[in-house]
Protein backbone atom coordinates (compact mmCIF):
# COMPACT_ATOMS: atom_id res chain seq x y z
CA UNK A 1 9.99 -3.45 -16.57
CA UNK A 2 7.59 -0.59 -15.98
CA UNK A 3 5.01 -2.55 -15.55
CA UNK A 4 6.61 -4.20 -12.81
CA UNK A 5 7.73 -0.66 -11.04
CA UNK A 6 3.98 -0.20 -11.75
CA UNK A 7 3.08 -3.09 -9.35
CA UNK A 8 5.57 -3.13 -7.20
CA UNK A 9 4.10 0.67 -6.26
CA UNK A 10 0.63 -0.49 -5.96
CA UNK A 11 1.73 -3.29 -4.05
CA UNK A 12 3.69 -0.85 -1.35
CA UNK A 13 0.59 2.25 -1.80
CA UNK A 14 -1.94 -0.87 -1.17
CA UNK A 15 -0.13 -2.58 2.26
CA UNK A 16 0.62 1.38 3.47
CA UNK A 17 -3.24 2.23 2.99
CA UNK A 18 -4.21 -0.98 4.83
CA UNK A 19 -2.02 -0.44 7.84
CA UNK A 20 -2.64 3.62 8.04
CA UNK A 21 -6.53 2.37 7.84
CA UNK A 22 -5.70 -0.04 10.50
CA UNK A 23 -4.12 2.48 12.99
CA UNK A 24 -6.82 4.91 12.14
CA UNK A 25 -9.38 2.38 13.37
CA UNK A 26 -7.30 0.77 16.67
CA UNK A 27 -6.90 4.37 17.89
């Protein structure tokens, strides 16, 4: 179960990184 918290984290941290990097970039 922690494990899955674990990715389910990296998951969200990964996707916000990409989309802050991809604002960062357009603007």
């Amino acid at each position: 179960i922690e494990a899955e918290c674990q990715d389910d984290y990296m998951k969200i941290r990964i996707g916000f990184n990409g989309s802050f990097a991809g604002l960062l970039y357009s603007a």
